[in-house]
Protein backbone atom coordinates (compact mmCIF):
# COMPACT_ATOMS: atom_id res chain seq x y z
CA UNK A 1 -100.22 -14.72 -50.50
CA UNK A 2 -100.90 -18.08 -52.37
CA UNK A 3 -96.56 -18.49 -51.97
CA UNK A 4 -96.73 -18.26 -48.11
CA UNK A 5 -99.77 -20.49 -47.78
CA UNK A 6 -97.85 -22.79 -50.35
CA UNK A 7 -94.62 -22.55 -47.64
CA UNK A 8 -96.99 -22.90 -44.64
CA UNK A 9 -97.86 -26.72 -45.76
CA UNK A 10 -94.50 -27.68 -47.53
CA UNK A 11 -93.49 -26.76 -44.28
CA UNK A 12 -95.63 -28.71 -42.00
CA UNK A 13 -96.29 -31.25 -44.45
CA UNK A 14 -93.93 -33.74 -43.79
CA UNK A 15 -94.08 -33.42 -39.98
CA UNK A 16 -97.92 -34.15 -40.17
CA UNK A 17 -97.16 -37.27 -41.91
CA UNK A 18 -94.79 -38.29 -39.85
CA UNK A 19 -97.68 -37.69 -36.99
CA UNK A 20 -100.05 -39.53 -39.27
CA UNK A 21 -98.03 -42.44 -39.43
CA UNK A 22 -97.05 -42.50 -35.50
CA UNK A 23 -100.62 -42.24 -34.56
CA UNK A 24 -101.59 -45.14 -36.61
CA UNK A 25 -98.86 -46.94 -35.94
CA UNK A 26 -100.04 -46.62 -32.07
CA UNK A 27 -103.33 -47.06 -32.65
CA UNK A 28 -102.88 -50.14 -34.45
CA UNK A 29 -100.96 -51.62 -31.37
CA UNK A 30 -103.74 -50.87 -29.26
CA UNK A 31 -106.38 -52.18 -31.12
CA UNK A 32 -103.90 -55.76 -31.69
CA UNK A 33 -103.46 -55.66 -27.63
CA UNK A 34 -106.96 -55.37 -27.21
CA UNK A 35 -107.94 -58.04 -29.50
CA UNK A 36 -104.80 -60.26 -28.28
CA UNK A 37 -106.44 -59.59 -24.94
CA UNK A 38 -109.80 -60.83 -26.01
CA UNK A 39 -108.68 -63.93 -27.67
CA UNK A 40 -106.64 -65.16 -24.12
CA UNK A 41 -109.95 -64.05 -22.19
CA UNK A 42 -111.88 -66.52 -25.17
CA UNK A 43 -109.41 -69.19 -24.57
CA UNK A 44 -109.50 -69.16 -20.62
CA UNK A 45 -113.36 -68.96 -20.47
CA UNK A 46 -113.69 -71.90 -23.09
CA UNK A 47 -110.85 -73.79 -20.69
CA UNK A 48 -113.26 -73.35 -17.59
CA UNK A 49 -116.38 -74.33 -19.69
CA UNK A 50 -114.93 -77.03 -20.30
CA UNK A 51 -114.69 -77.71 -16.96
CA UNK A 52 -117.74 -76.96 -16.18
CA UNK A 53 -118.86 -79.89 -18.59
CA UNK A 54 -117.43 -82.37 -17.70
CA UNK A 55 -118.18 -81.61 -13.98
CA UNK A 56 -121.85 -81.81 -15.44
CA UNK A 57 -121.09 -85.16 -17.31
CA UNK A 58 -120.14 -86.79 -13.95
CA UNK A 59 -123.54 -85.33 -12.19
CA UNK A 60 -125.56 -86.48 -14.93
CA UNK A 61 -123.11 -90.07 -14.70
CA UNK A 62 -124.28 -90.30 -10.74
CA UNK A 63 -127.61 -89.51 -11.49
CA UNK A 64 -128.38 -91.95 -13.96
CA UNK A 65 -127.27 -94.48 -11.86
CA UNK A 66 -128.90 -93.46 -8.71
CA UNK A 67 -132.25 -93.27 -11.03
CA UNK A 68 -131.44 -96.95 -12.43
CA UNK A 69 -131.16 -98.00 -8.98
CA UNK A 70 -134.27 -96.51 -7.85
CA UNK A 71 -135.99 -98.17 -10.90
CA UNK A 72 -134.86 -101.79 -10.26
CA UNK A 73 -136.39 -102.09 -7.15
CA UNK A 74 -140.06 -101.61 -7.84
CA UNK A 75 -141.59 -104.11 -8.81
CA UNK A 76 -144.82 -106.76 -7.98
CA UNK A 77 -143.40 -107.71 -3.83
CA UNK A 78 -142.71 -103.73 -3.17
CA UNK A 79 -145.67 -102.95 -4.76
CA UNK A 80 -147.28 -105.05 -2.56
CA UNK A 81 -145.35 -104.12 0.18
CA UNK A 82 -146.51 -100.61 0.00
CA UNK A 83 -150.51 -101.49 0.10
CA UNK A 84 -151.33 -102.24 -3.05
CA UNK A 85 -153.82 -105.40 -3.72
CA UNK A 86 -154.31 -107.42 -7.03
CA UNK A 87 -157.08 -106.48 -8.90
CA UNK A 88 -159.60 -109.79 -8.93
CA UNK A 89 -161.63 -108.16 -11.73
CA UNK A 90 -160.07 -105.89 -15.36
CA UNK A 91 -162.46 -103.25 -15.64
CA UNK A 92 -161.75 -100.35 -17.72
CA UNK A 93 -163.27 -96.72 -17.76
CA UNK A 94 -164.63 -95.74 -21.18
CA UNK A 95 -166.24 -93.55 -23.04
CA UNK A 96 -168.39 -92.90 -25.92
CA UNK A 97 -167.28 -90.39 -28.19
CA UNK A 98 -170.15 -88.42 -29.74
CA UNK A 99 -170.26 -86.76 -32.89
CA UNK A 100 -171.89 -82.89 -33.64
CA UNK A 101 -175.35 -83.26 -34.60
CA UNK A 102 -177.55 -80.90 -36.27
């Protein structure tokens, strides 16, 4: 009994291998195309981030300058032009600040 179980896996043995190695051999090409395939979908999504900055950059760029134009023209004359008077009198709000007491 032991002798035909002993034939049973010389016989088999090496064709098991052999399908041992094929399957890893396979497997390990999928698993480099899927990770090849991950790396170009990195690369292009970094590419259009990217773009997406710098698109930023030049909105931030236009804003600035529309902000810095906005800012130079107030001063005393459009303040005035808008309804605002000079104060003839500084008088400032205060208070007292109290302390807990017992």
């Amino acid at each position: 009994m032991t002798k035909l179980i002993a034939k049973k896996i010389e016989d088999h043995g090496p064709r098991r291998i052999f399908g041992i190695i094929i399957f890893v051999i396979v497997m390990t090409g999928c698993f480099y195309l899927y990770f090849l395939g991950t790396a170009v979908k990195g690369i292009i999504e970094n590419g259009n981030n990217a773009k997406y900055l710098q698109s930023a950059g030049y909105e931030y760029q236009r804003l600035e300058e529309k902000y810095f134009k906005i800012v130079g023209q107030i001063d005393i004359n459009y303040a005035h032009s808008l309804g605002f008077i000079d104060q003839l009198k500084s008088e400032f709000a205060t208070r007292e600040i109290t302390m807990a007491r017992r």
